[in-house]
N, C-alpha and C. Protein backbone atom coordinates (compact mmCIF):
# COMPACT_ATOMS: atom_id res chain seq x y z
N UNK A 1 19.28 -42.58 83.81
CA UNK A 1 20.59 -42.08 83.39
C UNK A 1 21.64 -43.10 83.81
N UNK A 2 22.40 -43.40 83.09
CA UNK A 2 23.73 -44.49 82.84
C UNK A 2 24.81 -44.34 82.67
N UNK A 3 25.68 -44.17 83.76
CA UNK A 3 27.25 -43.97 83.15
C UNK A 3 27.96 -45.05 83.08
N UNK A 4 28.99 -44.36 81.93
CA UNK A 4 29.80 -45.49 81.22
C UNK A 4 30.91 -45.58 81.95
N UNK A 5 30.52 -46.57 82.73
CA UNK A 5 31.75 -47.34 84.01
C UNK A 5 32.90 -47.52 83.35
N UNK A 6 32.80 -48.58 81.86
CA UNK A 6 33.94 -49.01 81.34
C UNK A 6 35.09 -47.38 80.96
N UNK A 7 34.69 -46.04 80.89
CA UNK A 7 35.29 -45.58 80.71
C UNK A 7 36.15 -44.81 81.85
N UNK A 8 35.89 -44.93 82.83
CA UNK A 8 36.24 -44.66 84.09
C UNK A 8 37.56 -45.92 84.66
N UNK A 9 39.31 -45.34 84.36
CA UNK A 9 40.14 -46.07 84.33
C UNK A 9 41.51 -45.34 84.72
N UNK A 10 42.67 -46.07 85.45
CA UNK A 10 43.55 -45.42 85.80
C UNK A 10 44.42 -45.07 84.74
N UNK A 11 44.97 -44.00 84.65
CA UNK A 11 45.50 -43.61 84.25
C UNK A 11 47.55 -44.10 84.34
N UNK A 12 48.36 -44.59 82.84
CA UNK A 12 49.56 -44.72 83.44
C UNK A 12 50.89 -43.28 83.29
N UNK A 13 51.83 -43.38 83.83
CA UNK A 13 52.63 -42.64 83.52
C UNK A 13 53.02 -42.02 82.30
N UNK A 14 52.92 -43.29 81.13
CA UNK A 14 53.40 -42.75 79.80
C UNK A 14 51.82 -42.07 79.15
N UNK A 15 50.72 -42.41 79.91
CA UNK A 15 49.80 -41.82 79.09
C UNK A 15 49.52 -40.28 79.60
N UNK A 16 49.98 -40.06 80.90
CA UNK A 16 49.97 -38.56 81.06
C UNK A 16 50.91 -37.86 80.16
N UNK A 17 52.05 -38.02 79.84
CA UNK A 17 53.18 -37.97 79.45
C UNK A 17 52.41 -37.39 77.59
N UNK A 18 51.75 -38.11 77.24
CA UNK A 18 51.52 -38.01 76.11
C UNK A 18 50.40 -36.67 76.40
N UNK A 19 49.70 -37.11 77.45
CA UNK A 19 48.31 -35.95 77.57
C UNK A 19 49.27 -34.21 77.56
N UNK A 20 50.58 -34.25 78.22
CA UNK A 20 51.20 -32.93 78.56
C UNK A 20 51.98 -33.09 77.13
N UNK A 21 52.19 -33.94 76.25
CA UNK A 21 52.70 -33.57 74.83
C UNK A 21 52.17 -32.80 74.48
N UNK A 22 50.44 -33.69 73.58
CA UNK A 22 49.49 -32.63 73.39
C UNK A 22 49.08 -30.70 73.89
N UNK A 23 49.56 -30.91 75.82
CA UNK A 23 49.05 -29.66 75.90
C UNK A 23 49.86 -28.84 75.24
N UNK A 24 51.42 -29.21 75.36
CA UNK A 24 52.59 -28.97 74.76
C UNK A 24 52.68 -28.28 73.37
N UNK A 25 52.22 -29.27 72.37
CA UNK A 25 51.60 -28.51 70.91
C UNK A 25 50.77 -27.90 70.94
N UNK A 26 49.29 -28.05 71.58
CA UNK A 26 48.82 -26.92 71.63
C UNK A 26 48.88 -25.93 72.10
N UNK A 27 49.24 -25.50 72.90
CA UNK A 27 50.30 -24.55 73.18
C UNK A 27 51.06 -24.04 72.13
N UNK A 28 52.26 -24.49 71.87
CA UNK A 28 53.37 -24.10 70.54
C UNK A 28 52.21 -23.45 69.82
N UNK A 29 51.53 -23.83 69.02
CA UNK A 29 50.57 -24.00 67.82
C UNK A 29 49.67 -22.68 67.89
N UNK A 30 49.19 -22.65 69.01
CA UNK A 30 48.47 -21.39 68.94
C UNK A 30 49.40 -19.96 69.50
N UNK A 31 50.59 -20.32 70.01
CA UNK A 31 51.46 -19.07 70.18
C UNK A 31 51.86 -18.71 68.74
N UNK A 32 52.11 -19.88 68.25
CA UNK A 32 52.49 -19.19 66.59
C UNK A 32 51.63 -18.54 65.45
N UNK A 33 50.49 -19.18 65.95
CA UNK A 33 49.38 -18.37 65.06
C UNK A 33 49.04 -17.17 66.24
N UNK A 34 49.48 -16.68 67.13
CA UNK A 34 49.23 -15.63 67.73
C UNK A 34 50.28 -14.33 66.79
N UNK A 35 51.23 -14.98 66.67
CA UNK A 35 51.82 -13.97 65.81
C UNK A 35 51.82 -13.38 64.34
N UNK A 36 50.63 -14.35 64.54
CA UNK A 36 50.33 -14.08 62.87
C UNK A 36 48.49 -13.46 62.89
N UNK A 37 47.43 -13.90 63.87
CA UNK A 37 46.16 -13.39 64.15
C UNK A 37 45.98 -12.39 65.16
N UNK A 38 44.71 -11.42 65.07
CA UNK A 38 44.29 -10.56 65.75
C UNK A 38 43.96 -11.60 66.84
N UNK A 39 43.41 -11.35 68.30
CA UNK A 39 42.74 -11.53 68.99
C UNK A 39 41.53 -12.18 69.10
N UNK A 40 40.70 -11.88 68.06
CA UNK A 40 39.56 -12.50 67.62
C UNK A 40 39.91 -13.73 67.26
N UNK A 41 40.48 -13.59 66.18
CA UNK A 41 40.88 -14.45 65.18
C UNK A 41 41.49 -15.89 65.95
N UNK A 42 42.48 -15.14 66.80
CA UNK A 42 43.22 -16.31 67.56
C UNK A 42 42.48 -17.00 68.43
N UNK A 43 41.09 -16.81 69.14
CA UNK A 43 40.37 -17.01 69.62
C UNK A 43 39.32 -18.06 69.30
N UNK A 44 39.14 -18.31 67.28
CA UNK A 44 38.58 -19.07 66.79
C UNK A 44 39.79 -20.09 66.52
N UNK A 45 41.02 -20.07 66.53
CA UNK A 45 41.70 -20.83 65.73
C UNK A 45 42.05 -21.80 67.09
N UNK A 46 42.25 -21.18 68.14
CA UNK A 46 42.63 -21.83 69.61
C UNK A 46 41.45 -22.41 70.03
N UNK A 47 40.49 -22.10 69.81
CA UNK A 47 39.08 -23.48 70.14
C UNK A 47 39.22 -24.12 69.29
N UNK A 48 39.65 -24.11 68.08
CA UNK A 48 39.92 -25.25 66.51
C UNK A 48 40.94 -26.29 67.15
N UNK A 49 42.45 -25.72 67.72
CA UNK A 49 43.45 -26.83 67.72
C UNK A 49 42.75 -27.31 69.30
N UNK A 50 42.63 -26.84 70.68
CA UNK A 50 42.23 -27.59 71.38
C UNK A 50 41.31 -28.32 71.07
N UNK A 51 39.97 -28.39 70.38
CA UNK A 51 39.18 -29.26 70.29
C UNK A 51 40.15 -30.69 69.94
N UNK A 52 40.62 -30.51 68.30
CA UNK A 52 41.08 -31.01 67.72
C UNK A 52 41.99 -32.09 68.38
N UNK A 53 42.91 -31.29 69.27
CA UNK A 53 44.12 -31.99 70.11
C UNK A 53 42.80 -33.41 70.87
N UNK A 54 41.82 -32.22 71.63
CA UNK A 54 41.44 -32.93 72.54
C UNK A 54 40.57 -34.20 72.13
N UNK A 55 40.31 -34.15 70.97
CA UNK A 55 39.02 -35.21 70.64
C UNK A 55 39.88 -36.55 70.07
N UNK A 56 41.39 -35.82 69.39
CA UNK A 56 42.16 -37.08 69.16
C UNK A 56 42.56 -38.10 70.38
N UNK A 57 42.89 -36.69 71.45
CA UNK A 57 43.28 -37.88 72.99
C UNK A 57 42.26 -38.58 73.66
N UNK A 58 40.75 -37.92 73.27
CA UNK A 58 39.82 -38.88 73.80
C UNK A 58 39.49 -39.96 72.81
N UNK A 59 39.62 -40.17 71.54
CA UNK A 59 39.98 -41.16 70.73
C UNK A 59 41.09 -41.92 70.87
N UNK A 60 42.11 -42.07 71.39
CA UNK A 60 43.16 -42.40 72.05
C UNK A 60 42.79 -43.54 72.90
N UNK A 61 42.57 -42.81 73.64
CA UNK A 61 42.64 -43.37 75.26
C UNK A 61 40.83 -43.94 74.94
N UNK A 62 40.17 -43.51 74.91
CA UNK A 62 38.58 -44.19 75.60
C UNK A 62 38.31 -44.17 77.06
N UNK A 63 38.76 -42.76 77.53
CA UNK A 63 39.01 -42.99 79.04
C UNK A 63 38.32 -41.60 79.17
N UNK A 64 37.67 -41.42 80.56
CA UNK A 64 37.13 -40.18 81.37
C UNK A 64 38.37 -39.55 82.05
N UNK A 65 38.14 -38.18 81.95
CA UNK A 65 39.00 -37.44 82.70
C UNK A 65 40.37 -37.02 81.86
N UNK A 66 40.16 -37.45 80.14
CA UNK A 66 41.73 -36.83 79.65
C UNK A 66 40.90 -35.28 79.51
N UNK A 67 39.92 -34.97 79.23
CA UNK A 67 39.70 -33.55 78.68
C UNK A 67 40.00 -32.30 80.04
N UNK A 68 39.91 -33.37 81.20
CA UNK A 68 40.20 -32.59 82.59
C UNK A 68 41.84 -32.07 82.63
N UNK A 69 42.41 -33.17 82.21
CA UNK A 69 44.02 -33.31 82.37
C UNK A 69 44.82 -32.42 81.30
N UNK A 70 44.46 -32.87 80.12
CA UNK A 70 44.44 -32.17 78.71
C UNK A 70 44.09 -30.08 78.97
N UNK A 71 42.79 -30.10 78.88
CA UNK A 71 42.85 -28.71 79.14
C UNK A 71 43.50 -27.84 80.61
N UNK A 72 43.09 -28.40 81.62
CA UNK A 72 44.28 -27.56 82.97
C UNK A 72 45.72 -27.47 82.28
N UNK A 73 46.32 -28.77 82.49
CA UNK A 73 47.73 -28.79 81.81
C UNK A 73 47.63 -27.97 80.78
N UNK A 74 46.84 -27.58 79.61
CA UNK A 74 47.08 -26.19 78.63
C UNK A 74 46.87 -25.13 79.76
N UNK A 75 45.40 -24.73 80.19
CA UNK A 75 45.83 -23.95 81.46
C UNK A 75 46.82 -23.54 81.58
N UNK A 76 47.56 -24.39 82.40
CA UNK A 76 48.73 -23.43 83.37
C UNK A 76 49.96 -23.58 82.47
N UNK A 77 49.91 -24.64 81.31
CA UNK A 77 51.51 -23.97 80.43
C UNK A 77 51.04 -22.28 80.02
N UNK A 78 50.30 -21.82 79.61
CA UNK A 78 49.21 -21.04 78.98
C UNK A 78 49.18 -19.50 79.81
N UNK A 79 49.34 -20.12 81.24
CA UNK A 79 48.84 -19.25 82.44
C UNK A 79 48.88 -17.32 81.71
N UNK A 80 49.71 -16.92 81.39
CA UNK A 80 50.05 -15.84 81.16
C UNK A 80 49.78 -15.15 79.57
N UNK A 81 49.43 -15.92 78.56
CA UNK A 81 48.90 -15.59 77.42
C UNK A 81 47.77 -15.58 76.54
N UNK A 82 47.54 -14.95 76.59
CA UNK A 82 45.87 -13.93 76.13
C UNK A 82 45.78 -14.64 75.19
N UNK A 83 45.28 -15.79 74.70
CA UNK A 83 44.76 -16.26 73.76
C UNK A 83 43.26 -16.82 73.53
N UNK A 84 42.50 -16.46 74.60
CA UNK A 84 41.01 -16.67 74.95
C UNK A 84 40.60 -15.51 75.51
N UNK A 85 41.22 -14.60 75.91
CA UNK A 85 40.59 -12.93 76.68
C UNK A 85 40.68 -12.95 78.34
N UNK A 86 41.18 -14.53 78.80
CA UNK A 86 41.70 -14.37 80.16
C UNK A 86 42.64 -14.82 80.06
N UNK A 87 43.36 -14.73 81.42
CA UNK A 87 44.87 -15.19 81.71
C UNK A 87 44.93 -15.26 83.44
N UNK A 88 45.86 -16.27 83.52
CA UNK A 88 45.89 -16.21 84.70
C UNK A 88 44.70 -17.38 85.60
N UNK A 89 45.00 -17.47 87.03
CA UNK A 89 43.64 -18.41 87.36
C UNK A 89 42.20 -18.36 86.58
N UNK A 90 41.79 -17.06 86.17
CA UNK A 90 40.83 -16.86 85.62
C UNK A 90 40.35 -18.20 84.61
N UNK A 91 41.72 -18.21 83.48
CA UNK A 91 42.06 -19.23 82.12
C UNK A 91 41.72 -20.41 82.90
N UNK A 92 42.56 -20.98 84.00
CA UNK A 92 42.90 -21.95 84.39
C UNK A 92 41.42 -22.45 85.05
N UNK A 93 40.67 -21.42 85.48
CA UNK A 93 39.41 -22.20 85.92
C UNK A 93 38.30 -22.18 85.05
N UNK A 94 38.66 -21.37 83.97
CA UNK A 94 37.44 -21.48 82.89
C UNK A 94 37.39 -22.85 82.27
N UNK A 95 38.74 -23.18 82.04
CA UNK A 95 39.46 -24.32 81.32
C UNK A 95 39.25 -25.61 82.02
N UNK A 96 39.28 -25.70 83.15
CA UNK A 96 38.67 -26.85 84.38
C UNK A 96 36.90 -26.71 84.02
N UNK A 97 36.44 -25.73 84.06
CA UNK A 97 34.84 -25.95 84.36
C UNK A 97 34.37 -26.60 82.92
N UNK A 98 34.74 -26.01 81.92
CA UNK A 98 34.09 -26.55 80.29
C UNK A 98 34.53 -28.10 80.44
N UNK A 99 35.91 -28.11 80.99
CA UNK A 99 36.80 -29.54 81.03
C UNK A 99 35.51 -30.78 81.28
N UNK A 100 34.80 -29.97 82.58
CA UNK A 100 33.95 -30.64 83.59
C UNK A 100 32.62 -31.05 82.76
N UNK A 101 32.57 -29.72 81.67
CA UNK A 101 31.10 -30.54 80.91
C UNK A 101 31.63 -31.32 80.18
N UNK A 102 32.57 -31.29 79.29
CA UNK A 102 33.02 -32.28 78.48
C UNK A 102 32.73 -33.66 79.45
N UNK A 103 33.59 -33.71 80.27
CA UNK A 103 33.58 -35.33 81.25
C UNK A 103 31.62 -35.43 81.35
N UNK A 104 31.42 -34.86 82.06
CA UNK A 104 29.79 -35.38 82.22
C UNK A 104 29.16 -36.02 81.10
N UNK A 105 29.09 -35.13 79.80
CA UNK A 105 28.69 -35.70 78.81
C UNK A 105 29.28 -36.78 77.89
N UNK A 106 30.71 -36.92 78.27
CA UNK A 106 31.20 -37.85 77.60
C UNK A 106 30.78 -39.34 78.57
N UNK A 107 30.57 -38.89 79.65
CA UNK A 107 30.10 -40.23 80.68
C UNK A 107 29.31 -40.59 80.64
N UNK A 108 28.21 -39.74 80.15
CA UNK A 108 26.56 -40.03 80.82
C UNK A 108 25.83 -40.39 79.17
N UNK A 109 26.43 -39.65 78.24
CA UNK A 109 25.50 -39.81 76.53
C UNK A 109 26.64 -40.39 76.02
N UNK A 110 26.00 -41.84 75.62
CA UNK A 110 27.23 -42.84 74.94
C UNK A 110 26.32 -43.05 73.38
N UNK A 111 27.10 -42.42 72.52
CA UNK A 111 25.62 -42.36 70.98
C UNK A 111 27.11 -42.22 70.14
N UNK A 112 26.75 -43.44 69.20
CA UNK A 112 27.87 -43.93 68.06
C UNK A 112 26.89 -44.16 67.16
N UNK A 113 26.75 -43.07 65.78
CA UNK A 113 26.12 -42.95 64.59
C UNK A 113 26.50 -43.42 63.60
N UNK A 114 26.52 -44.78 62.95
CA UNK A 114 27.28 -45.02 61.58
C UNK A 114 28.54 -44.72 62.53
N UNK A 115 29.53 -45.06 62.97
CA UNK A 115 31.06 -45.05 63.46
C UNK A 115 31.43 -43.83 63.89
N UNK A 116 30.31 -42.78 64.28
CA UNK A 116 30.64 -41.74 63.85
C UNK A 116 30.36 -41.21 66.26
N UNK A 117 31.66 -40.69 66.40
CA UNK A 117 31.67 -41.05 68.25
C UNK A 117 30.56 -39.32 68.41
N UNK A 118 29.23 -39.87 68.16
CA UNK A 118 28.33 -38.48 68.74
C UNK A 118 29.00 -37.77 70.39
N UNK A 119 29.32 -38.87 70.77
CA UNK A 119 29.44 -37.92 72.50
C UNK A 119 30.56 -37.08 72.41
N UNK A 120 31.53 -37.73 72.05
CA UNK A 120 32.83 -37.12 71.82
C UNK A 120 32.42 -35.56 71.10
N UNK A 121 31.68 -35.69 69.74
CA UNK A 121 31.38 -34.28 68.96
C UNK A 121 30.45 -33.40 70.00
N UNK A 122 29.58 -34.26 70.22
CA UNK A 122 28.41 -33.58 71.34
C UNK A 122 29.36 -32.45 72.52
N UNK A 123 30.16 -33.21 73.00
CA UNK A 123 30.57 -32.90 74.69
C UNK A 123 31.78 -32.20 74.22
N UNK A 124 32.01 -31.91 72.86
CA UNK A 124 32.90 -30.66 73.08
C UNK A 124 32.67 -29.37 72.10
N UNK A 125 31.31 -29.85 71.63
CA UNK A 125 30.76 -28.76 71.02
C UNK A 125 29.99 -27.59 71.89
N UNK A 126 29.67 -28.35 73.33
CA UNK A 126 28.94 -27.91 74.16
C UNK A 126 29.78 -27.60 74.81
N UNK A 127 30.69 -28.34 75.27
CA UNK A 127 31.66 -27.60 76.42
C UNK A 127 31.92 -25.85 75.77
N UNK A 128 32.61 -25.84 74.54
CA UNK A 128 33.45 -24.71 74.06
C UNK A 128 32.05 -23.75 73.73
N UNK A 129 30.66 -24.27 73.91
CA UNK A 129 29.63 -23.62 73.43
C UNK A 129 29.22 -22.03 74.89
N UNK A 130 29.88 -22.77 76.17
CA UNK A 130 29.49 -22.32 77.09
C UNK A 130 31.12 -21.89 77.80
N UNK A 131 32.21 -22.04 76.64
CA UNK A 131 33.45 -21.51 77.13
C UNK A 131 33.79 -19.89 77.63
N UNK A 132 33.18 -19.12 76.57
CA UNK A 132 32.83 -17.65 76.27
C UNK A 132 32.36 -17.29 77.28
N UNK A 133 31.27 -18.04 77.38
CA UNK A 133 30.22 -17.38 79.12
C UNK A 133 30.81 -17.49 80.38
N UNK A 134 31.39 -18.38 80.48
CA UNK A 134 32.41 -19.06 81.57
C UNK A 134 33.41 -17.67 82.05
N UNK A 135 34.15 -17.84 80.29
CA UNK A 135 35.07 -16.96 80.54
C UNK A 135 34.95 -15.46 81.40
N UNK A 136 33.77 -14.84 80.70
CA UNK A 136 33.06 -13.91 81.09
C UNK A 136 32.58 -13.48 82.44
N UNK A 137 32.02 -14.67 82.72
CA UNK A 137 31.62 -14.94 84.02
C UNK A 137 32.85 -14.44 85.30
N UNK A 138 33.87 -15.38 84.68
CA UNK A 138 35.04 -15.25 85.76
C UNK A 138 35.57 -14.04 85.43
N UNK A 139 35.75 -12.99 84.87
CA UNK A 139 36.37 -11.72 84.48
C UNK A 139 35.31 -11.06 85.38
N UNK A 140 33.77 -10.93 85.04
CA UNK A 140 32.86 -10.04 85.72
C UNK A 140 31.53 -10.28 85.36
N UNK A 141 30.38 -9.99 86.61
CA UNK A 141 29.10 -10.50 86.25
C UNK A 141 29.16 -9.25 84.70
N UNK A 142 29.28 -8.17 85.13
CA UNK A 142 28.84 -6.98 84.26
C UNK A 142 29.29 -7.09 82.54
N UNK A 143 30.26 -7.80 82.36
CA UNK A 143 30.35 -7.95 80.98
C UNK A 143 29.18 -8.60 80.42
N UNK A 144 28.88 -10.03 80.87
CA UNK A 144 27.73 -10.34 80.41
C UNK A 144 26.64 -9.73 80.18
N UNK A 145 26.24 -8.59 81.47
CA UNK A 145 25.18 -7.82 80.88
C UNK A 145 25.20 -6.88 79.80
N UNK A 146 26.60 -6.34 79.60
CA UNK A 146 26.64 -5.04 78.78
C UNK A 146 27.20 -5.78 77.73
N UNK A 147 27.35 -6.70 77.37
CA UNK A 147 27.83 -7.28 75.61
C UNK A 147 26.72 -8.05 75.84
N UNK A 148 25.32 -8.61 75.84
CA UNK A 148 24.51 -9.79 75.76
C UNK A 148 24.75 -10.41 73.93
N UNK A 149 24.66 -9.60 73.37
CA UNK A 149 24.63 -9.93 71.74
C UNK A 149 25.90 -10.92 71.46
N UNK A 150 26.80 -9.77 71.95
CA UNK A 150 28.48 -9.89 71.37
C UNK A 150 28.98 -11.30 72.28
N UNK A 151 28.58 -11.09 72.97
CA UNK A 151 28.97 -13.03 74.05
C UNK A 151 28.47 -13.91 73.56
N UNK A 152 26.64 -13.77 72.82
CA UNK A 152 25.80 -14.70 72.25
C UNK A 152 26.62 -15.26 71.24
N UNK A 153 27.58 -14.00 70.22
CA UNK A 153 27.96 -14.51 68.84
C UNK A 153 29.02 -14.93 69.34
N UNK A 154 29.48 -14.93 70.03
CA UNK A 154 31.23 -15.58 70.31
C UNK A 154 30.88 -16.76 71.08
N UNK A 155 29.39 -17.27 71.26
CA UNK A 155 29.29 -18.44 71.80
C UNK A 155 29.47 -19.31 70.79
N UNK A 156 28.66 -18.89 69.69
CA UNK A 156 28.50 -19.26 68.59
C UNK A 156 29.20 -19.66 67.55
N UNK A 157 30.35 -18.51 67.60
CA UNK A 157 31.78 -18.88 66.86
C UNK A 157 32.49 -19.99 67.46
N UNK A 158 32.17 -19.82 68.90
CA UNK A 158 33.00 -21.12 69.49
C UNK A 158 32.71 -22.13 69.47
N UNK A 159 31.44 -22.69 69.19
CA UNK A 159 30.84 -24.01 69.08
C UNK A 159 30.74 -24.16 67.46
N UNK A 160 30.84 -23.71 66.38
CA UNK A 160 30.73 -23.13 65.09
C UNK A 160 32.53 -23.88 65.07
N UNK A 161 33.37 -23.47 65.78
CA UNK A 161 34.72 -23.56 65.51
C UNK A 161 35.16 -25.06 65.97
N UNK A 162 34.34 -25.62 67.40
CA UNK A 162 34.63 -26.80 67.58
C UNK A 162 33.83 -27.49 66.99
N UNK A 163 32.91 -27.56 66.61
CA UNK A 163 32.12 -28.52 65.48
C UNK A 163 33.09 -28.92 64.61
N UNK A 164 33.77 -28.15 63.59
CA UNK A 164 34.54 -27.78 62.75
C UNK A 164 35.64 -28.97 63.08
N UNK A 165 36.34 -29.00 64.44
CA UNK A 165 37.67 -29.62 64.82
C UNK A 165 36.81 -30.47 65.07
N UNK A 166 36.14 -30.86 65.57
CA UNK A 166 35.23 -32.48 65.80
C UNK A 166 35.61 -33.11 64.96
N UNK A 167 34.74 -32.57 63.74
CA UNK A 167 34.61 -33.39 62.73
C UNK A 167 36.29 -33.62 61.53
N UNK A 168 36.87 -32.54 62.17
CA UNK A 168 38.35 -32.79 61.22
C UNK A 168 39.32 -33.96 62.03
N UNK A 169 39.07 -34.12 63.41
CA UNK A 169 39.66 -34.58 64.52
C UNK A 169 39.14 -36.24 63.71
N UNK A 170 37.49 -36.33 63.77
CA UNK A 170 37.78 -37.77 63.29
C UNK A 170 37.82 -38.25 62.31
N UNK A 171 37.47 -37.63 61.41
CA UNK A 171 38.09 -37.97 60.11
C UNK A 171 39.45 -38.27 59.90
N UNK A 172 40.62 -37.25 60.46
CA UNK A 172 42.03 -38.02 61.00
C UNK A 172 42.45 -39.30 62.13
N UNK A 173 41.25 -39.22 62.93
CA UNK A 173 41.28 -40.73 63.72
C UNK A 173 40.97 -41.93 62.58
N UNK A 174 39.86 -41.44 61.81
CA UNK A 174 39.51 -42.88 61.21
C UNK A 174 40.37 -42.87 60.06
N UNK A 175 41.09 -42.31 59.81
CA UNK A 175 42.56 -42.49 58.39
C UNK A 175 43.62 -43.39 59.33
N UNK A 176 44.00 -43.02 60.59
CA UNK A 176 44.82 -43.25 60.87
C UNK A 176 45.05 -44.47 62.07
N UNK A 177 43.54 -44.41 62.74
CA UNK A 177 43.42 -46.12 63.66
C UNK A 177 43.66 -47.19 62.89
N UNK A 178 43.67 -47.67 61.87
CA UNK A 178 43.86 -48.95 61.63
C UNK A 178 45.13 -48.79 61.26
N UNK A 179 46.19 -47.97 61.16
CA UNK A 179 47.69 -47.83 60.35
C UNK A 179 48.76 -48.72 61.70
N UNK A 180 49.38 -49.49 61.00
CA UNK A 180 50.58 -50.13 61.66
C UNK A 180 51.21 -49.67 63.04
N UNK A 181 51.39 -48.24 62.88
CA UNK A 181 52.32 -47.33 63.56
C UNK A 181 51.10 -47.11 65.09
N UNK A 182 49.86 -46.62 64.44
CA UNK A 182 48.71 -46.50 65.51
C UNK A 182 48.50 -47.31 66.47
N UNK A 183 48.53 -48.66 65.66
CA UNK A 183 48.35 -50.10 66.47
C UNK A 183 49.34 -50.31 67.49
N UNK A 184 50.51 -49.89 66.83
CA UNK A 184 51.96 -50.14 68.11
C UNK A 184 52.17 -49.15 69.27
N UNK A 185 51.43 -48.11 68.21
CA UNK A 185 51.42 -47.17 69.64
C UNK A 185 50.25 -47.46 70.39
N UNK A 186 49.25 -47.70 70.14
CA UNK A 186 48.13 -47.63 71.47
C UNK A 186 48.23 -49.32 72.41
N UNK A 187 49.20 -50.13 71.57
CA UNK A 187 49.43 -51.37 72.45
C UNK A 187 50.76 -51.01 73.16
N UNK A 188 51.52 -49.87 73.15
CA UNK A 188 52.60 -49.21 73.68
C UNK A 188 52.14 -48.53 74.80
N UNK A 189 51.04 -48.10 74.71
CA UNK A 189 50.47 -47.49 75.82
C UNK A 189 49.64 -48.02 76.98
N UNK A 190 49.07 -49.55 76.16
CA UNK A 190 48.47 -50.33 77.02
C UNK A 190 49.16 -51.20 78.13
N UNK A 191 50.36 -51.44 77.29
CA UNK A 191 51.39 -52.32 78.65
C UNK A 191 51.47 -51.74 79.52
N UNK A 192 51.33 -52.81 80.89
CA UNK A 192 51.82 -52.15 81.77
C UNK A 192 53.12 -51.67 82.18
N UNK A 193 53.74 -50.50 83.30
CA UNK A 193 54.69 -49.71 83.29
C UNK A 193 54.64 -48.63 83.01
C-alpha cells in the first residue's frame, strides 16, 4: 500500500477562503431547495450538491484534506438544519468521519481511467455510501436495528446520488480546466501569499 505523498501539501489563506466559499453555496443551495423538498427528497439533492461542490475542490486543488475542511466547515455553517436527519454535533461528526474516508481513499487508491479521476469518484461514492450509517449510528445503536432495510436503501440512494454528482462534477471540470479564466485562477491560487 502507497500513499500519494505528492498530495499531502500546505494549505494557503486564499485557498481556505475559497474551501469556506464552497461550504458557503452549499449551504445557500440546499437551504433553498429545502423550501421547495420534503425531507427525503432534500436528503438526495444535499448528497448531489456536496458531492458535486466537493469533487470540484478536490479537482481544484490536488491536495489531501480539502474534503476534511470542505465538509466540517458545511458542518458547523449547517449546525442547526435538518437537511441529512441530524443536526447539531451529531451532523458535524458524521460529516468529519465520511470526510475521513474520502481522505484515506483519495490517498491510498490513485486510478486515472482514460482522464477519467477513479479515486476522486471512488472515495466519494463510498464515503456518502456509509454517510446514512454513520448518521444513524450517532443518533442511536437502535435505529439501525429497527430500520435494517430502510438504512440499506438510503445507503443506496446516497451513493446512487453521489455517483450521479461525480460524474456531473467532472464532466464540468473537464469543460472548464483548460478555459482562460480557470488557468488564472488556479495560477491565482498558486502564488505565494
Amino acid at each position: 500500500m502507497k500513499i500519494a505523498h505528492e498530495h499531502i501539501m500546505k494549505f494557503r489563506t486564499k485557498e481556505f477562503v475559497v474551501i469556506f466559499i464552497f461550504a458557503i453555496v452549499a449551504f445557500m443551495i440546499n437551504y433553498l431547495f429545502s423550501l421547495v423538498f420534503d425531507s427525503s427528497y432534500l436528503f438526495i439533492v444535499g448528497v448531489f450538491v456536496l458531492v458535486l461542490l466537493l469533487d470540484l475542490l478536490v479537482y481544484l486543488y490536488k491536495k489531501s484534506f480539502v474534503a476534511m475542511i470542505f465538509l466540517t466547515s458545511y458542518g458547523v455553517m449547517s449546525f442547526n438544519f435538518l437537511d441529512f436527519g441530524v443536526i447539531g454535533f451529531d451532523k458535524v461528526i458524521g460529516l468529519f468521519l465520511v470526510s475521513i474516508i474520502f481522505e484515506l481513499i483519495f490517498l491510498v487508491w490513485k486510478l486515472n481511467v482514460y482522464g477519467i479521476y477513479v479515486d476522486v469518484v471512488l472515495a466519494s461514492s463510498v464515503m456518502m455510501l456509509f454517510f446514512p450509517l454513520l448518521n444513524a449510528l450517532l443518533v442511536s445503536f437502535d435505529v439501525v436495528y429497527s430500520f435494517p432495510v430502510k438504512l440499506i436503501n438510503l445507503m443506496l440512494v446516497s451513493f446512487g446520488s453521489s455517483l450521479l454528482a461525480s460524474g456531473v462534477s467532472y464532466i464540468i471540470w473537464r469543460s472548464v480546466m483548460g478555459e482562460k479564466f480557470m488557468l488564472k485562477f488556479r495560477a491565482y491560487l498558486r502564488r505565494l501569499g
